[in-house]
Protein backbone atom coordinates (compact mmCIF):
# COMPACT_ATOMS: atom_id res chain seq x y z
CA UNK A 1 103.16 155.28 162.08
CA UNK A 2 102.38 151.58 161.25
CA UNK A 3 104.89 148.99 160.30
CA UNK A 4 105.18 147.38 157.84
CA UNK A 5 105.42 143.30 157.98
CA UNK A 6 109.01 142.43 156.60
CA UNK A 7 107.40 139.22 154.76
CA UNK A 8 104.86 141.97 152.85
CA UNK A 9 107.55 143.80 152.01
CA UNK A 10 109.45 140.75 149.83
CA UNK A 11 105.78 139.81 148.55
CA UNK A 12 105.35 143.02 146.82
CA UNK A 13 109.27 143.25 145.59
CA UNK A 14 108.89 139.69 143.80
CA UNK A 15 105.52 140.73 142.58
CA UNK A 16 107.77 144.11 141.13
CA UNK A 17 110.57 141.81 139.38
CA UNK A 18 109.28 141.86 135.86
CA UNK A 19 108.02 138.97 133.96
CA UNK A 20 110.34 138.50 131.36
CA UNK A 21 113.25 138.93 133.46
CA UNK A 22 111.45 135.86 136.06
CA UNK A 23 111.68 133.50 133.29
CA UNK A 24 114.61 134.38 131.27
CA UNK A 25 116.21 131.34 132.80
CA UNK A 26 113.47 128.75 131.01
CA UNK A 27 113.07 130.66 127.73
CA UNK A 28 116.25 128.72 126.27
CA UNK A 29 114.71 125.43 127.61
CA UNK A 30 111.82 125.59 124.99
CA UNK A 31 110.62 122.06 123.83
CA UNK A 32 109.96 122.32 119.81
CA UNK A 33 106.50 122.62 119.45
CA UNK A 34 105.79 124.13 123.02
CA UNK A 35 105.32 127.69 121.43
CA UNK A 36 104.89 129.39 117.67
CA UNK A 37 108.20 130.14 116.54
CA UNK A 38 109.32 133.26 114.62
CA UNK A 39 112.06 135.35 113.59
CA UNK A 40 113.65 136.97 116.97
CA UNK A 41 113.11 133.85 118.78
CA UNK A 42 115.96 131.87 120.33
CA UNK A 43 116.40 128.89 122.24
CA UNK A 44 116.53 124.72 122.82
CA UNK A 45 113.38 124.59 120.20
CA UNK A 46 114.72 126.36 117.36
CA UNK A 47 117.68 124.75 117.46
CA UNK A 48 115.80 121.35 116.82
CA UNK A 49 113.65 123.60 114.39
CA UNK A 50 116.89 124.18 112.51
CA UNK A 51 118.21 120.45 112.42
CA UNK A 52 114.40 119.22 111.15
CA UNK A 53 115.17 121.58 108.40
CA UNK A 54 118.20 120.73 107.43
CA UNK A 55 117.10 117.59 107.88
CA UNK A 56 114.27 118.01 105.47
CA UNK A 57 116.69 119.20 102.56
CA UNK A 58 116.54 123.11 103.83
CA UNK A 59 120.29 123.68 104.92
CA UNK A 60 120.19 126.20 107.45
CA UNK A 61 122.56 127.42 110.25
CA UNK A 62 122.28 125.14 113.65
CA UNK A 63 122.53 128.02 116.22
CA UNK A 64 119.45 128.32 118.15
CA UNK A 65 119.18 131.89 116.58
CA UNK A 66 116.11 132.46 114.64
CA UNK A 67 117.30 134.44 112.01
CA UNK A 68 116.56 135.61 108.71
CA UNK A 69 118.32 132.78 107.24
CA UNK A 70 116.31 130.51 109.21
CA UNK A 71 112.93 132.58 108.15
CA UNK A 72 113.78 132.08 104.60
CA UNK A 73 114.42 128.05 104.94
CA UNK A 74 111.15 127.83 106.75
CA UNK A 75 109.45 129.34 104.47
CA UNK A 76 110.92 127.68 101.13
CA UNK A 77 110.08 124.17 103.04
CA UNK A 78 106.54 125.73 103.72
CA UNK A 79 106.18 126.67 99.45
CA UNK A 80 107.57 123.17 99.12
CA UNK A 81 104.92 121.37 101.29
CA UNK A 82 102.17 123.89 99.92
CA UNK A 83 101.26 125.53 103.22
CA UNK A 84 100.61 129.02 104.24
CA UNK A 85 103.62 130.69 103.54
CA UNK A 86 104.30 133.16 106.32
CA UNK A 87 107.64 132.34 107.73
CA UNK A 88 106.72 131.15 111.63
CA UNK A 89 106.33 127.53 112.99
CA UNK A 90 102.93 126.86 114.66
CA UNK A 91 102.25 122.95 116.30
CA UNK A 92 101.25 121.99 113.39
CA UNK A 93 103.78 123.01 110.74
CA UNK A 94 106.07 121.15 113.49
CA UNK A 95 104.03 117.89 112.61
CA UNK A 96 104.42 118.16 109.40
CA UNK A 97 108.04 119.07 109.30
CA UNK A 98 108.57 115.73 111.40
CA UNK A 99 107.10 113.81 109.26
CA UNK A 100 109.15 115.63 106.30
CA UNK A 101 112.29 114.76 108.19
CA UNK A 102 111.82 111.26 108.95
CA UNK A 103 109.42 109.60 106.41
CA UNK A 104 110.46 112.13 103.53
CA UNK A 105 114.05 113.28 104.48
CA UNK A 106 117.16 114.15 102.83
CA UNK A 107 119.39 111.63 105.33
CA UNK A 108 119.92 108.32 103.57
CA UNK A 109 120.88 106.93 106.98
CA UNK A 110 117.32 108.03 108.34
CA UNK A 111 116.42 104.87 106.12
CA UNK A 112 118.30 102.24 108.03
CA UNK A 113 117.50 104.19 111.70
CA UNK A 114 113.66 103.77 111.55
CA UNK A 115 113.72 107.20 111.38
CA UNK A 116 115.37 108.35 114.90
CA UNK A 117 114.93 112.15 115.64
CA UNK A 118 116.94 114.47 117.50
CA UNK A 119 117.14 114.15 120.56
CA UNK A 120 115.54 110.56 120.40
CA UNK A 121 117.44 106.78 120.22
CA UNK A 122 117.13 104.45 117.40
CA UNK A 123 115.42 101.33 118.59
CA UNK A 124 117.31 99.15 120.59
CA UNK A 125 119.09 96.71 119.44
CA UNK A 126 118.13 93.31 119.30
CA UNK A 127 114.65 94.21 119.59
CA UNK A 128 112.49 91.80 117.39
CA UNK A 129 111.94 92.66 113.86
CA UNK A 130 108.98 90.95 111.97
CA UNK A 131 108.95 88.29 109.50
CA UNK A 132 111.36 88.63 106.55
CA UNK A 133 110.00 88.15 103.05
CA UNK A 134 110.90 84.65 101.48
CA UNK A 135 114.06 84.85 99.54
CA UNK A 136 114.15 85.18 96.03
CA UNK A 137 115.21 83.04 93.61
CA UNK A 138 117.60 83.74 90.34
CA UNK A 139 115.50 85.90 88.09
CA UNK A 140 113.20 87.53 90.71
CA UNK A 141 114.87 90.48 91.90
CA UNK A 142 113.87 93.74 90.52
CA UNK A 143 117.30 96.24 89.92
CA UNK A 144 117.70 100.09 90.23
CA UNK A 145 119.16 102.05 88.06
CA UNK A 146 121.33 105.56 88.13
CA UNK A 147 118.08 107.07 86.86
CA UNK A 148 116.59 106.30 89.93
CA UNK A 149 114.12 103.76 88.22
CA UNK A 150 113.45 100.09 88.56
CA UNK A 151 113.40 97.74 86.34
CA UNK A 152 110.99 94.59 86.79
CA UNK A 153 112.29 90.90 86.97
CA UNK A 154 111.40 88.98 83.47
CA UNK A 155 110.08 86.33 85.79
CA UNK A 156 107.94 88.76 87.52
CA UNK A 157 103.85 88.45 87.14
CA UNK A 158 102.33 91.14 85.41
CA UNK A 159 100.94 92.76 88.74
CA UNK A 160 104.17 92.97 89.79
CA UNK A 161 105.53 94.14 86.67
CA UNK A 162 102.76 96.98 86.82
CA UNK A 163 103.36 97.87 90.66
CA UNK A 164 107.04 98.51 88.56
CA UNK A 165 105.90 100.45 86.17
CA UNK A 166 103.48 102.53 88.64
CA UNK A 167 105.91 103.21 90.83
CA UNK A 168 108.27 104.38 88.53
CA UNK A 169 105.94 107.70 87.30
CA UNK A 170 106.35 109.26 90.81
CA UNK A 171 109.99 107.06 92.21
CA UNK A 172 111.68 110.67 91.89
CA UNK A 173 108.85 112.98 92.80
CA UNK A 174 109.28 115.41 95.69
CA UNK A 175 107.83 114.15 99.37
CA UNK A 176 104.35 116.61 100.36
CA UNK A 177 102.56 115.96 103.42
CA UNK A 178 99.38 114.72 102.25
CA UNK A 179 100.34 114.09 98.76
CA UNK A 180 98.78 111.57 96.56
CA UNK A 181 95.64 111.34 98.69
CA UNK A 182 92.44 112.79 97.20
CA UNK A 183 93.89 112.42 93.76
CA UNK A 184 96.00 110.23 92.06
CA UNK A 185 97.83 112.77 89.81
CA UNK A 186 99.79 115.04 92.29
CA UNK A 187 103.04 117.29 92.70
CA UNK A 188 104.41 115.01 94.91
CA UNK A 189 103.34 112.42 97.63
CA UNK A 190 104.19 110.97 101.12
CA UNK A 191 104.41 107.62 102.61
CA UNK A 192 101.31 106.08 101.87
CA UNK A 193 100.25 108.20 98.95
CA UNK A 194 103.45 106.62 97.36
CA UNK A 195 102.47 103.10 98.15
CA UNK A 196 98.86 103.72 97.06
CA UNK A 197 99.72 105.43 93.32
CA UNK A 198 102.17 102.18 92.94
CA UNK A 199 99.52 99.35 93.85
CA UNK A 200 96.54 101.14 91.96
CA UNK A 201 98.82 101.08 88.95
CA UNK A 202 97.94 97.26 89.29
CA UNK A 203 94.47 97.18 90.03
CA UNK A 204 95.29 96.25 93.82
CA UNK A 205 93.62 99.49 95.21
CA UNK A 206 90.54 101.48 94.45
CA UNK A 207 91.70 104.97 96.50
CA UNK A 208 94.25 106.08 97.87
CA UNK A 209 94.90 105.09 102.33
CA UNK A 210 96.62 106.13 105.08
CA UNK A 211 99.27 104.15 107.00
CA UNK A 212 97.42 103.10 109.35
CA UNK A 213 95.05 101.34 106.82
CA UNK A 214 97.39 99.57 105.37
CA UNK A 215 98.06 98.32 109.11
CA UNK A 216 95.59 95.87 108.35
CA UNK A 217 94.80 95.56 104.65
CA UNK A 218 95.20 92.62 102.55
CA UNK A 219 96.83 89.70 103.90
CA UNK A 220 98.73 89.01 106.89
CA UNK A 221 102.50 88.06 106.90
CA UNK A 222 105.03 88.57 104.50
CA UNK A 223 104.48 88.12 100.28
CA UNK A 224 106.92 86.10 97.77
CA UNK A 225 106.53 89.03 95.35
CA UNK A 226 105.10 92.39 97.39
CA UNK A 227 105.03 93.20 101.05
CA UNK A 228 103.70 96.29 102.66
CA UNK A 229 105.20 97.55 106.23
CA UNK A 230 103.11 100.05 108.14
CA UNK A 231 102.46 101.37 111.32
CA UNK A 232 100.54 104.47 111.92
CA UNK A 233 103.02 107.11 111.47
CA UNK A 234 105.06 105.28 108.60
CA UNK A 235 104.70 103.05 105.55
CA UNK A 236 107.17 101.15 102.79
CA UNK A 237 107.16 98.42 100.05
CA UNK A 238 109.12 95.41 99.31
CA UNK A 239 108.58 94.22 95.59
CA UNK A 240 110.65 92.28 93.91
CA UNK A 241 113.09 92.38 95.93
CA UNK A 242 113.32 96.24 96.22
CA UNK A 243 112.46 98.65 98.62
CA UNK A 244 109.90 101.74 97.82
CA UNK A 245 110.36 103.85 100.42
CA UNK A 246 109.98 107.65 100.69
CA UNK A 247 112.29 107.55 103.66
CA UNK A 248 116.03 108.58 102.71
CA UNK A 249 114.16 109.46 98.89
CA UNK A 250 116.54 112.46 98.84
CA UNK A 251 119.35 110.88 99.64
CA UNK A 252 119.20 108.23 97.27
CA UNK A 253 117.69 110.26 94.50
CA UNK A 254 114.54 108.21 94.22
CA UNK A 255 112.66 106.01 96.04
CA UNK A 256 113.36 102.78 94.62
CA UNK A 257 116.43 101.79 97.35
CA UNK A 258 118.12 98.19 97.79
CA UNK A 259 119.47 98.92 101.04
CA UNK A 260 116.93 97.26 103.70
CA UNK A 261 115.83 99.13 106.57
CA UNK A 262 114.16 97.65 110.39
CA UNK A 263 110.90 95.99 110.09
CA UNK A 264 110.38 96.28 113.53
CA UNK A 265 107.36 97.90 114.93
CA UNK A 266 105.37 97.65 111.49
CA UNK A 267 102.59 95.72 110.07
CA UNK A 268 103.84 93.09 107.46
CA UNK A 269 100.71 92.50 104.67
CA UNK A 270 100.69 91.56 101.14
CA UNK A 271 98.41 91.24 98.55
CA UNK A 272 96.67 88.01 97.57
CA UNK A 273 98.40 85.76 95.46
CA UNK A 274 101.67 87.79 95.44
């Protein structure tokens, strides 16, 4: 009878160990993002799943256990953002729920952090921030109230004044990804759609751009009145004195917020004249 080779012999017994059981070790080192998630699923990546949600105003447990719990938050946060409303989390609903969390989130202190995810560091401090708009002088800062609206300077100029007024309409509407571009009137709007609505209030804009756009719009540097801050995953406004900012919207109640936030890393522009 003929021998078999030892070494043949563990070949075929590691080509008999089953698949699942080969890689159990890795399937709790998922990266968010790396596979679509669904109910059933566990691991690193829906633990991150679960703080972006919570995160993006949809409390949910923070287990690493996709659950039904966490089935129903994804898909109230999918309603809310006017996707397909099935209850899993492809590559794409993962963009769009990072961009929820940082440039639309329910953290107020996601405002003052530039945004930092988790599992990601704030910007380092110390590291150079841009140009600072020119102080203000008595009578030119705009105020917000507990309504969550702002109320222009009497000193301000009438573009200003309308920016204001603009801005106001949609200060407490909800954050969609995507909203506000491709029509003005919308259930809700992101970054740039925010900026966009507030400026075409005063004539300043025609339709409706991305942040990367306004990377390079207008004027360089920083305005007396109105400054714009973008970079191509984020955009704010300074006018009057007052931030408009979808970032930390939820936790301030509006998007009108005094508190300032880094410039770093962002575009500084301004219209002409302002």
């Amino acid at each position: 009878m003929k021998l078999i080779h030892p070494s043949l012999l563990l070949v075929a017994l590691v080509l008999l160990i089953p698949a699942p059981l080969a890689s159990a070790k890795n399937k709790r080192n998922w990266h968010l993002g790396d596979r679509t998630l669904k109910q059933g699923h566990s691991g690193h990546d829906v633990k991150i799943l679960q703080q972006f949600l919570s995160l993006a105003g949809q409390r949910t447990s923070v287990d690493g256990e996709f659950g039904s719990g966490t089935k129903r938050a994804v898909r109230t946060f999918e309603r809310a953002q006017r996707q397909t409303v099935d209850g899993t989390v492809s590559k794409i609903d993962v963009r769009i729920l990072r961009d929820v969390a940082v440039n639309g989130g329910a953290v107020a202190s996601a405002a003052n952090t530039g945004g930092a995810l988790p599992n990601q560091q704030p910007r380092p401090a110390g590291q150079p921030s841009q140009p600072t708009a020119p102080r203000l002088g008595p009578g030119m800062t705009a105020t917000v109230g507990p309504d969550g609206l702002a109320t222009a300077p009497a000193a301000a100029p009438p573009a200003v004044q309308q920016i204001i007024a603009a801005g106001n309409e949609i200060a407490t509407k909800p954050y969609i990804y995507g909203g506000g571009h491709g029509r003005w009137d919308d259930d809700g709007y992101d970054c740039s759609g925010s900026v966009s609505y507030a400026l075409h209030g005063a004539g300043l804009l025609d339709q409706s751009m991305a942040s990367g756009g306004f990377m390079t719009w207008a004027e360089p540097g920083p305005g007396q009145w109105v400054t714009t801050y973008a970079n191509a995953g984020h955009m704010y406004m300074l006018v009057a004195g007052l931030r408009f900012d979808t970032s930390g919207r939820q936790g301030a109640g509006t998007r009108w917020q005094a508190e300032p936030r880094t410039t770093s890393g962002y575009s500084v522009r301004h219209p002409a004249g302002l």
